[in-house]
C-alpha atoms as a PDB file:
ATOM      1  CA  UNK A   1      86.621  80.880  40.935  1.00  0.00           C
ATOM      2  CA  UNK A   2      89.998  81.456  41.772  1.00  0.00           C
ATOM      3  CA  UNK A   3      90.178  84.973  39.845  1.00  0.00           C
ATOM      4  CA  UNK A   4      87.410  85.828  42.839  1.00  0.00           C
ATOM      5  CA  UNK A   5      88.994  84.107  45.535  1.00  0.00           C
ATOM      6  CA  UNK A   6      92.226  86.320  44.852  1.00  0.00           C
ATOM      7  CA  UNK A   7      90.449  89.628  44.356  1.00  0.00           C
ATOM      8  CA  UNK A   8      89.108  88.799  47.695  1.00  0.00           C
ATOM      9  CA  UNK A   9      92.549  87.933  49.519  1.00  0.00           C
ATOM     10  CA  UNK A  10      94.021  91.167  47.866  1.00  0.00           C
ATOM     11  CA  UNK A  11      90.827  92.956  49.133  1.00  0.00           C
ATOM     12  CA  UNK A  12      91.399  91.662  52.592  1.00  0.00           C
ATOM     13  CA  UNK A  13      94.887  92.707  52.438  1.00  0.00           C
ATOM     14  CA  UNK A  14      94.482  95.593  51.657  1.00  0.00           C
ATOM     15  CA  UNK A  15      92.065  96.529  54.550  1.00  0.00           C
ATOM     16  CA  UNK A  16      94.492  95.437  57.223  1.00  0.00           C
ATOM     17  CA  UNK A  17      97.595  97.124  55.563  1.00  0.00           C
ATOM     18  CA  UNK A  18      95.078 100.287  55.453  1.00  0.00           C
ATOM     19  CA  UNK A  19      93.971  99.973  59.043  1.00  0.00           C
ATOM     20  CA  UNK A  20      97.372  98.571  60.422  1.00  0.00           C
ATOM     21  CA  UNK A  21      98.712 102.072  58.425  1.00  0.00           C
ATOM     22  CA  UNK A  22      95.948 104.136  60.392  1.00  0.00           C
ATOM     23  CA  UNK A  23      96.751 102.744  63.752  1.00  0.00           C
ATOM     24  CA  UNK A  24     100.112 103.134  63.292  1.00  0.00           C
ATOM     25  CA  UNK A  25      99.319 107.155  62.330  1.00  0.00           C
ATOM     26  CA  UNK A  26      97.349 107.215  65.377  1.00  0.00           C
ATOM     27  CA  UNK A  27     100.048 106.131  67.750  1.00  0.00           C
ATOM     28  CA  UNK A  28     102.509 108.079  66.907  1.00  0.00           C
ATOM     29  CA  UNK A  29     100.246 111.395  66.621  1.00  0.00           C
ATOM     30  CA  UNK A  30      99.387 110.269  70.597  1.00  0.00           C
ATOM     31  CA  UNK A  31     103.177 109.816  71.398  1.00  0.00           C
ATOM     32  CA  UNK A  32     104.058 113.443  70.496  1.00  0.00           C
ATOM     33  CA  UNK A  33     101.002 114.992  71.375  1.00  0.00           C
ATOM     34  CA  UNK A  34     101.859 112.967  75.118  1.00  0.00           C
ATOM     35  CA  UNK A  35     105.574 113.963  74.742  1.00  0.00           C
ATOM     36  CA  UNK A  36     104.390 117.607  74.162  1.00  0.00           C
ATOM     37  CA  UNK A  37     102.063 117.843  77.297  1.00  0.00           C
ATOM     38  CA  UNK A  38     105.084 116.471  79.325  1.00  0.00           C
ATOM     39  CA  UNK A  39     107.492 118.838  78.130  1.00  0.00           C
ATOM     40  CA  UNK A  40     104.804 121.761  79.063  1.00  0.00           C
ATOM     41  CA  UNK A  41     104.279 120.008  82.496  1.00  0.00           C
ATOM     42  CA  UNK A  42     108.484 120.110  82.793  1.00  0.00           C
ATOM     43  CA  UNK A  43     108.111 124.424  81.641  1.00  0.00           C
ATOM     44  CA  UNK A  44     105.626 124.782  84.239  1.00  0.00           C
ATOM     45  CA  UNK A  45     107.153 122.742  86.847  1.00  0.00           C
ATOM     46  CA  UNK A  46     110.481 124.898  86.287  1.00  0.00           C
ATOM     47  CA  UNK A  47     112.688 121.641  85.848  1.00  0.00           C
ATOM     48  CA  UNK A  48     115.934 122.338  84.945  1.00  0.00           C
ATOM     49  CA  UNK A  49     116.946 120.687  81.414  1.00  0.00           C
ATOM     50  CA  UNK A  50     119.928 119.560  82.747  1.00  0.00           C
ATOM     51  CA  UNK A  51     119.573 117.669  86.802  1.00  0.00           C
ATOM     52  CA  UNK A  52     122.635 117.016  88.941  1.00  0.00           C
ATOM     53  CA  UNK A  53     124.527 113.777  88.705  1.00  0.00           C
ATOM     54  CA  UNK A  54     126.511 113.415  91.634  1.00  0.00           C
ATOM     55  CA  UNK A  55     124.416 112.217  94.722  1.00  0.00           C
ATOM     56  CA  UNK A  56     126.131 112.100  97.797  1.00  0.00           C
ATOM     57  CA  UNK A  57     126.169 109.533 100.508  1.00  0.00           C
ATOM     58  CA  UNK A  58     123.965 109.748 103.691  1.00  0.00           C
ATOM     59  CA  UNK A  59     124.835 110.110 107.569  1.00  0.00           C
ATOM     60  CA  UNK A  60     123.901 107.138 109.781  1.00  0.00           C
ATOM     61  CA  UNK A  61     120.018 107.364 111.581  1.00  0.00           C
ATOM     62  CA  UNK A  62     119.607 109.868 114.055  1.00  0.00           C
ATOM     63  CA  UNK A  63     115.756 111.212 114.505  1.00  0.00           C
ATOM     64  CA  UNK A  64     112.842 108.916 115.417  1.00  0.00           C
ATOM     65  CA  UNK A  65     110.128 110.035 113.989  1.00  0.00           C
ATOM     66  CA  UNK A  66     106.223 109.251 114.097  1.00  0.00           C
ATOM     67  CA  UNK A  67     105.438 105.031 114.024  1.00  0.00           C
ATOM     68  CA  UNK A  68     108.657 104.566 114.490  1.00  0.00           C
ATOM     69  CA  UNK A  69     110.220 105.280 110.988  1.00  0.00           C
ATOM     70  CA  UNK A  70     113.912 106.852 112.052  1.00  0.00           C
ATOM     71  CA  UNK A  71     114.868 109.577 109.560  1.00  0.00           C
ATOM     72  CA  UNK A  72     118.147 109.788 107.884  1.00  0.00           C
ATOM     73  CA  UNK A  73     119.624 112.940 107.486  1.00  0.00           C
ATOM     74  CA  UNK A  74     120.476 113.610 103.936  1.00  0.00           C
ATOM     75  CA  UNK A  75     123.162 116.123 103.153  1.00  0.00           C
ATOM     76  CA  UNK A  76     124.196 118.275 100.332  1.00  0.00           C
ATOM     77  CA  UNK A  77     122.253 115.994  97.542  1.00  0.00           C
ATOM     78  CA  UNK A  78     122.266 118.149  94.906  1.00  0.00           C
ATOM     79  CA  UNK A  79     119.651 116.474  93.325  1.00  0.00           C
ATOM     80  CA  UNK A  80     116.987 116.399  96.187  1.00  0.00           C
ATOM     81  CA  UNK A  81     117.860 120.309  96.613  1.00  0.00           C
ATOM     82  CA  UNK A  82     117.068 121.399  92.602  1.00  0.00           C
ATOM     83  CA  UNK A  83     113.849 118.811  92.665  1.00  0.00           C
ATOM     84  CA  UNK A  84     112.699 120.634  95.738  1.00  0.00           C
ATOM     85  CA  UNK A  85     112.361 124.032  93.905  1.00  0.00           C
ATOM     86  CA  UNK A  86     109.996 122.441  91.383  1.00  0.00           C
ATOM     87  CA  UNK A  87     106.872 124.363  91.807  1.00  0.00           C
ATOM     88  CA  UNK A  88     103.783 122.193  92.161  1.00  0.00           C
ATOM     89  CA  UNK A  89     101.297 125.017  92.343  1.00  0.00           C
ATOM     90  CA  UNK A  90     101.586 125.883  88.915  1.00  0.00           C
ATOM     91  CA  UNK A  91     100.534 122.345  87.538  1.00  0.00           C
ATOM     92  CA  UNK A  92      98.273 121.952  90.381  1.00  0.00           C
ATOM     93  CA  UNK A  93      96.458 124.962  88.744  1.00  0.00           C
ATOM     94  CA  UNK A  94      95.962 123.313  85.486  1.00  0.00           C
ATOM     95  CA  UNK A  95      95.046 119.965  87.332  1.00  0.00           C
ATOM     96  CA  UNK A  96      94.430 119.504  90.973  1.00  0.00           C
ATOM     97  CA  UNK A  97      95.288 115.818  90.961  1.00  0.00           C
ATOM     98  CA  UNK A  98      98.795 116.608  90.598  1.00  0.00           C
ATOM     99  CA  UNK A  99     100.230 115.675  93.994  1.00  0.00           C
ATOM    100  CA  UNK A 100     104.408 116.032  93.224  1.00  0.00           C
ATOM    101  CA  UNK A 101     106.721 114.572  90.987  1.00  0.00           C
ATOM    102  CA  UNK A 102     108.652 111.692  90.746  1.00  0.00           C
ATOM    103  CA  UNK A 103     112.138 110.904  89.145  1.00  0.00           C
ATOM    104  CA  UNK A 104     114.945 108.708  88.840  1.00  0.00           C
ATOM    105  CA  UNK A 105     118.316 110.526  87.960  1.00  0.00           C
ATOM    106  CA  UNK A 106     119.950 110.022  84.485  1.00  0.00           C
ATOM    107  CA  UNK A 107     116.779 108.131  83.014  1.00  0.00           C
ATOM    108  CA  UNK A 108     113.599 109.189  81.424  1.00  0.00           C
ATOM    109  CA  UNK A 109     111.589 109.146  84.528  1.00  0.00           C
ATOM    110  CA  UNK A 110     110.544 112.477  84.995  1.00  0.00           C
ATOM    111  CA  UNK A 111     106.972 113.303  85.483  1.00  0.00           C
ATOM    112  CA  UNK A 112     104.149 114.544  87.654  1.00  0.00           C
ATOM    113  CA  UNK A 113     102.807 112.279  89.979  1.00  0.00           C
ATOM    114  CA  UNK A 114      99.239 112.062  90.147  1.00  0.00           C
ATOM    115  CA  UNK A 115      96.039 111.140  92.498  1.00  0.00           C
ATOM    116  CA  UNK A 116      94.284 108.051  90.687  1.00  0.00           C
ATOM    117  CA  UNK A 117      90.912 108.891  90.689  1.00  0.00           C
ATOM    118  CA  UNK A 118      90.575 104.954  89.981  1.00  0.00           C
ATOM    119  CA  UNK A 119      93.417 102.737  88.682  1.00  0.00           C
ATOM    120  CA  UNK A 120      91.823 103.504  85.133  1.00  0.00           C
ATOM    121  CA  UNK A 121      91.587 107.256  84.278  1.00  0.00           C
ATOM    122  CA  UNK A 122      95.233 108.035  84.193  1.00  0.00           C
ATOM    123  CA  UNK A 123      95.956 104.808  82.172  1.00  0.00           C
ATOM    124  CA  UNK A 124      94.703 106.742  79.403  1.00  0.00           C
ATOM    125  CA  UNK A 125      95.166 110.320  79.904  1.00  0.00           C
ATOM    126  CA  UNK A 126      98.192 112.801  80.354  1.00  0.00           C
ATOM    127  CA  UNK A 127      98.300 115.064  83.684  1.00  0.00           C
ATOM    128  CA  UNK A 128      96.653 117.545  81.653  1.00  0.00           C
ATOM    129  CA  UNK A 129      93.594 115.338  80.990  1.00  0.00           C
ATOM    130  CA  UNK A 130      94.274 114.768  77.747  1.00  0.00           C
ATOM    131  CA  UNK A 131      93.185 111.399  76.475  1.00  0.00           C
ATOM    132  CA  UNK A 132      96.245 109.444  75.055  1.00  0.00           C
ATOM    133  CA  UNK A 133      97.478 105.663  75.652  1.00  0.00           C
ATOM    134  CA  UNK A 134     100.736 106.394  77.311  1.00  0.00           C
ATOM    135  CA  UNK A 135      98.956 107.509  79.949  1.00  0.00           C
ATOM    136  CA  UNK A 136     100.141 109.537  83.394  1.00  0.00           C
ATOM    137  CA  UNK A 137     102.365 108.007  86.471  1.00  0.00           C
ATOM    138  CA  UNK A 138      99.508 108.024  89.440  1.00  0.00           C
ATOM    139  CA  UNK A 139      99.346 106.578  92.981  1.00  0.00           C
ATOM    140  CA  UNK A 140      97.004 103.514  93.801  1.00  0.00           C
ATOM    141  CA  UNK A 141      93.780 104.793  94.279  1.00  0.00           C
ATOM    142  CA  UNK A 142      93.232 103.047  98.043  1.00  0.00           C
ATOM    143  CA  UNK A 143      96.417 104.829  99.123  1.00  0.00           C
ATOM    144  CA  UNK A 144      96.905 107.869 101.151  1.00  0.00           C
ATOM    145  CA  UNK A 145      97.975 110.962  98.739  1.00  0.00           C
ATOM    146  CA  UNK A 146     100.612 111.683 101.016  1.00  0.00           C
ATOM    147  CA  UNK A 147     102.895 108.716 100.647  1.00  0.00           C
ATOM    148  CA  UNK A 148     102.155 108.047 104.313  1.00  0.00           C
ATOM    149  CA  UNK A 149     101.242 104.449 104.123  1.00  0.00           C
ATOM    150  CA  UNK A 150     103.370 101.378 104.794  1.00  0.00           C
ATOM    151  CA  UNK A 151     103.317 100.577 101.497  1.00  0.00           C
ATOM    152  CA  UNK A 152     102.440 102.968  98.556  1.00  0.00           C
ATOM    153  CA  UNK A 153     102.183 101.461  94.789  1.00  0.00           C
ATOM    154  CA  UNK A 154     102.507 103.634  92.109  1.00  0.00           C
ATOM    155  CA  UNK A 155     101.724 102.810  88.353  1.00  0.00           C
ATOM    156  CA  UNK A 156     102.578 104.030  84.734  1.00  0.00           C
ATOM    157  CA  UNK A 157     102.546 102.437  81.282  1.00  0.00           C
ATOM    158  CA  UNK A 158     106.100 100.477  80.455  1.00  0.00           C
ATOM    159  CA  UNK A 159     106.876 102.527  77.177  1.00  0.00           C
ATOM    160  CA  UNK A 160     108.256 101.136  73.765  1.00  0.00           C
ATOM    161  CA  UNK A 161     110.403 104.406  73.421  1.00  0.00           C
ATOM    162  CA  UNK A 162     111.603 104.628  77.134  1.00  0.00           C
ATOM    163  CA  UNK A 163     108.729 106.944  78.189  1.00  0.00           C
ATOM    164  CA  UNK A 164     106.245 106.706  81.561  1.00  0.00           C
ATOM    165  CA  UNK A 165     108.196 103.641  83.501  1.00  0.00           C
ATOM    166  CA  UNK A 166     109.457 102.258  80.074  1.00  0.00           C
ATOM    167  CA  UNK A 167     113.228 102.965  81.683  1.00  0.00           C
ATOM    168  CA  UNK A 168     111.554 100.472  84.646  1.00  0.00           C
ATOM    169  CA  UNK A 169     112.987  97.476  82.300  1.00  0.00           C
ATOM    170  CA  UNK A 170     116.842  98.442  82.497  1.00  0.00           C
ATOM    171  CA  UNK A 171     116.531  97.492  86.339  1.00  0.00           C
ATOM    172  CA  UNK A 172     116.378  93.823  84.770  1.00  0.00           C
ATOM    173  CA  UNK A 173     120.417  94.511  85.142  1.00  0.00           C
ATOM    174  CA  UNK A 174     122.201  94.687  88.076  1.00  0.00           C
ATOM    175  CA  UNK A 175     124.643  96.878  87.008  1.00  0.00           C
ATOM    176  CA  UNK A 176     121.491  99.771  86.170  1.00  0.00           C
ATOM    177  CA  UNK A 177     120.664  99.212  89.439  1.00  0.00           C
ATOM    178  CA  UNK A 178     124.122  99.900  90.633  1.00  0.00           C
ATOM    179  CA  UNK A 179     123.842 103.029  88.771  1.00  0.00           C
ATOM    180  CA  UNK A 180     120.542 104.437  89.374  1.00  0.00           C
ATOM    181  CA  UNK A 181     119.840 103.042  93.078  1.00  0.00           C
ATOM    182  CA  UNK A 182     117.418 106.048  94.138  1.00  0.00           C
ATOM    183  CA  UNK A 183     114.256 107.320  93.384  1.00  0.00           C
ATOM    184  CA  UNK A 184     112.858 110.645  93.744  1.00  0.00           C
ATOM    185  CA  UNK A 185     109.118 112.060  95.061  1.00  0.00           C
ATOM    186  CA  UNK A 186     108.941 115.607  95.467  1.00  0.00           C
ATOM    187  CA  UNK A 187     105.331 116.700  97.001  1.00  0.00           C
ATOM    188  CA  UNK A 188     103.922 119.121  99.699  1.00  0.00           C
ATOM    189  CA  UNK A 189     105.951 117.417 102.790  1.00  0.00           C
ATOM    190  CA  UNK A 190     108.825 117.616 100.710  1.00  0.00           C
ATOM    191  CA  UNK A 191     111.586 115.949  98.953  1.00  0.00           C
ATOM    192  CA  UNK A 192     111.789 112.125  99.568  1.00  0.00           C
ATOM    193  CA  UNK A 193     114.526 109.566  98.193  1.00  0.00           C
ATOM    194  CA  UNK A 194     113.816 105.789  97.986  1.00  0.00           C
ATOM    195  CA  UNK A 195     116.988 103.386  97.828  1.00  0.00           C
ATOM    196  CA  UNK A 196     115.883 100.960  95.709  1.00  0.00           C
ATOM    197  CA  UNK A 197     115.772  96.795  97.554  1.00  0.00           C
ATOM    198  CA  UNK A 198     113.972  94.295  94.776  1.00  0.00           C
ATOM    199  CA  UNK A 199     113.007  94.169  91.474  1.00  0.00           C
ATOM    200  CA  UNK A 200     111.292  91.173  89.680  1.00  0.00           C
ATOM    201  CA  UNK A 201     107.950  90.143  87.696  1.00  0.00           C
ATOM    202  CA  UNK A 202     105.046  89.672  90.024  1.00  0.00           C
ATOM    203  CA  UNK A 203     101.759  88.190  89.513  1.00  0.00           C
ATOM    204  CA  UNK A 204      98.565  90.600  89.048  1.00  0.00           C
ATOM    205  CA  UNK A 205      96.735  90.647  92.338  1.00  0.00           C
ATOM    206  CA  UNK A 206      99.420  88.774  94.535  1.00  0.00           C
ATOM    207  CA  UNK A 207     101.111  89.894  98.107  1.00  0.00           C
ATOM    208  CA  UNK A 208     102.743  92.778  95.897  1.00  0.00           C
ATOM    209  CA  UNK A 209      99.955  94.856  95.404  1.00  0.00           C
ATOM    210  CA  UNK A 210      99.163  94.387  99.270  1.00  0.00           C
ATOM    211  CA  UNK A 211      97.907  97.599 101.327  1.00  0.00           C
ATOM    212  CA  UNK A 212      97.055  96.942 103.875  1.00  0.00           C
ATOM    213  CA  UNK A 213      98.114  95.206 106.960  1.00  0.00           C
ATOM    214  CA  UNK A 214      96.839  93.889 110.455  1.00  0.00           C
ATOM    215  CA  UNK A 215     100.013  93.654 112.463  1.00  0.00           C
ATOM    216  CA  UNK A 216     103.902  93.797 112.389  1.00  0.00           C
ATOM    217  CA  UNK A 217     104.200  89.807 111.291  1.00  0.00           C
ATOM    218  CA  UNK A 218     102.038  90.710 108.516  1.00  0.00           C
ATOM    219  CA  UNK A 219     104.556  93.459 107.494  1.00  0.00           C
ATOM    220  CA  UNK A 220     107.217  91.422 108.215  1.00  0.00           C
ATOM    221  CA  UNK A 221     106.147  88.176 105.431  1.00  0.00           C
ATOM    222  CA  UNK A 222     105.601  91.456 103.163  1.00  0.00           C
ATOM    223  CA  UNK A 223     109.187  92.207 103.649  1.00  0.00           C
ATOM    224  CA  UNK A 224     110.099  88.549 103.122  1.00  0.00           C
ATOM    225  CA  UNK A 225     108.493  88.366  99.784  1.00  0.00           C
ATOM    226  CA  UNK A 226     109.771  91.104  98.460  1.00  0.00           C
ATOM    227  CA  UNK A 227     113.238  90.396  99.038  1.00  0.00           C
ATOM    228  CA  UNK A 228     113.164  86.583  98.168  1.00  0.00           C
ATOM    229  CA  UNK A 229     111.336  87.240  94.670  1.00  0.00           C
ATOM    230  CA  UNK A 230     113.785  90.071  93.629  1.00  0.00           C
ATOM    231  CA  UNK A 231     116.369  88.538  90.404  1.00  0.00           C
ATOM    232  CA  UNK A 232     119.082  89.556  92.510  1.00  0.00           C
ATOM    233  CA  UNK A 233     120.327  90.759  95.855  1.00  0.00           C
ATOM    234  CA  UNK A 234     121.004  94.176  96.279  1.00  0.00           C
ATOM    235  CA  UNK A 235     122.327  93.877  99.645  1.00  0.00           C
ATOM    236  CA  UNK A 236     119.531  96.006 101.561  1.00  0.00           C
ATOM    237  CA  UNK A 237     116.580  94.802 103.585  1.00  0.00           C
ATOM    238  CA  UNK A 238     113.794  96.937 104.916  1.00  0.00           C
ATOM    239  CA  UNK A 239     112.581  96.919 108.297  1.00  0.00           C
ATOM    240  CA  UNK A 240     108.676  97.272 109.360  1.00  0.00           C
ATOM    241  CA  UNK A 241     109.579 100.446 110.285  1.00  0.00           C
ATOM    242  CA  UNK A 242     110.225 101.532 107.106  1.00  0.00           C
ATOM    243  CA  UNK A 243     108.146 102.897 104.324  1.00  0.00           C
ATOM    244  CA  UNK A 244     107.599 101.047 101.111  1.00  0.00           C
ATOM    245  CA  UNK A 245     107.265 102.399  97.869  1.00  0.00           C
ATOM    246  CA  UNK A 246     106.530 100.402  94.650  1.00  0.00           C
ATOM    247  CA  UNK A 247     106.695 100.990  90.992  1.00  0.00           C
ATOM    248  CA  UNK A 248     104.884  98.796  88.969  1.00  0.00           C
ATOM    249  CA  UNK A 249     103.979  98.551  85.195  1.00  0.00           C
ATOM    250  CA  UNK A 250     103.227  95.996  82.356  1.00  0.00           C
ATOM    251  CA  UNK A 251     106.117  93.348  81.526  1.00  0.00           C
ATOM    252  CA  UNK A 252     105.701  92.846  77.822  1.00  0.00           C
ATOM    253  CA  UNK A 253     103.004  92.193  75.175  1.00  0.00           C
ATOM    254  CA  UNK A 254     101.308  88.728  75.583  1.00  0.00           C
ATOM    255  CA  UNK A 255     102.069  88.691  79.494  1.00  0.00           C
ATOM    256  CA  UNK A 256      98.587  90.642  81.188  1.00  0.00           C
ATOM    257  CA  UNK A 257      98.577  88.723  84.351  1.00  0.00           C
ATOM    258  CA  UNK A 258     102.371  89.822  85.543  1.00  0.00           C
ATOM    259  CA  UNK A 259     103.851  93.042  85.880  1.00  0.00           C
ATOM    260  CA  UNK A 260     107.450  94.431  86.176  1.00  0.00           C
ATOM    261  CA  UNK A 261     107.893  95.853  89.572  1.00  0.00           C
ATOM    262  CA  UNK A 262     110.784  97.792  91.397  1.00  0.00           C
ATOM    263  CA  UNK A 263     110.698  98.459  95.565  1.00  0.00           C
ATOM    264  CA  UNK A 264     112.526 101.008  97.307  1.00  0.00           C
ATOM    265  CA  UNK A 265     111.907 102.004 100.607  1.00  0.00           C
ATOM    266  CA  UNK A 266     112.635 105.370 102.613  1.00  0.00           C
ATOM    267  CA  UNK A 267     115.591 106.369 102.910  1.00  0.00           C
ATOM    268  CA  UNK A 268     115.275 110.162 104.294  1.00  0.00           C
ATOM    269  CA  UNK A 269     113.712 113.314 103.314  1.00  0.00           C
ATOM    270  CA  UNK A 270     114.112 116.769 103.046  1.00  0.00           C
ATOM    271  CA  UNK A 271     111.169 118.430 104.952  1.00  0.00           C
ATOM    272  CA  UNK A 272     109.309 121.555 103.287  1.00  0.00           C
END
């Protein structure tokens, strides 16, 4: 009886170390085969192997434009100038849901920035439509594709190695925030930079993920929240005149109802 008993456990075993083996094949043949499609979408998008550093500071607001947003004018930022050669129509030709790209200097983040069909399709395919679990960085599907809402979420898989928004996690310290404060959106309209305000866990379906609003007090308590749940202060506040952009992807294993989020709101743009 317990010859049979063992034969079993050691059969048993050996099923899970086979499939455990397999899965672990299959994951890492996904992971290059997704690192490979990003590295053609990089070709294509002529991105330079090597992106500026140095980002200079901006002049105080002097344009209003449309709903009140006041532009700032940005000036000789490398970085916004080299992104803004990137050429979109060549990825858009091999996928038309490409709408830009989106970066954050002297990480990982690097990729093209697409149109969710749904907030499901590009959880598990590349930009070339490729089916793979790291997935694609893509905008919330009830938002407009031109980054002209109040507030515009965008999502992408936290990666183990660093990849999609896996670099999303160093903004748990305040001294990575100190030293990667922007973001970067490069699409039709142009070259945008976000300064980064708030970064903390939030809850699936709270006032985070909100789109829409009715009036300026609802923007307002938007603002509020945002700024009181960040795990620190960075010292800037958004206005309701301002746009809102947030990144948002999955915390950790064992945590499905909270995400990792980072705000930034617009700073300026360079205009195509």
């Amino acid at each position: 009886m317990k010859n049979s008993l063992r034969k079993l456990l050691v059969a048993i075993l050996a099923v899970v170390f086979i499939g455990s083996t397999g899965m672990y094949i299959y994951h890492n043949a996904q992971m290059k085969a997704a690192e490979e499609s990003y590295h053609s979408a990089e070709e294509l998008a002529d991105i330079p192997e090597e992106m500026p550093e140095e980002i200079i500071e901006v002049e105080e607001p002097e344009t209003e434009l449309e709903k009140g947003w006041h532009e700032v004018e940005i000036t000789n930022d490398e970085y916004m100038s080299v992104l803004g050669e990137t050429d979109i129509a060549s990825l858009k030709e091999v996928n038309e849901d490409v709408l830009g790209w989106i970066a954050i200097p002297d990480t990982q983040l690097s990729y093209p920035l697409m149109e969710g069909r749904d907030n499901s399709y590009y959880l598990s395919h590349t930009w070339d439509n490729k089916p793979s679990s790291a997935g694609s960085v893509f905008v919330e599907k009830y938002n407009s594709t031109d980054l002209s809402d109040y507030h515009t979420i965008i999502y992408g898989h936290r990666m183990n190695n660093g990849a999609i928004f896996g670099s999303l996690k160093g903004y748990e310290s305040r001294a990575y925030f100190e030293q990667h404060p922007y973001v970067y959106i490069y699409d039709v309209n142009g070259v945008h930079r976000y300064e980064i305000f708030s970064v903390y866990e939030a809850e699936v379906g709270s006032r985070t993920y909100q789109v829409g609003f009715k009036n300026e007090e609802s923007k307002q308590n938007f603002i509020n929240y945002c700024v009181e749940s960040s795990v620190y202060d960075t010292g800037i506040v958004p206005t309701i005149d301002d746009k809102i952009l947030t990144l948002s992807t999955c915390t950790a294993v064992g945590h499905e109802k909270k995400r990792w989020v980072v705000q930034a709101r617009l700073q300026g743009m360079v205009v195509e």
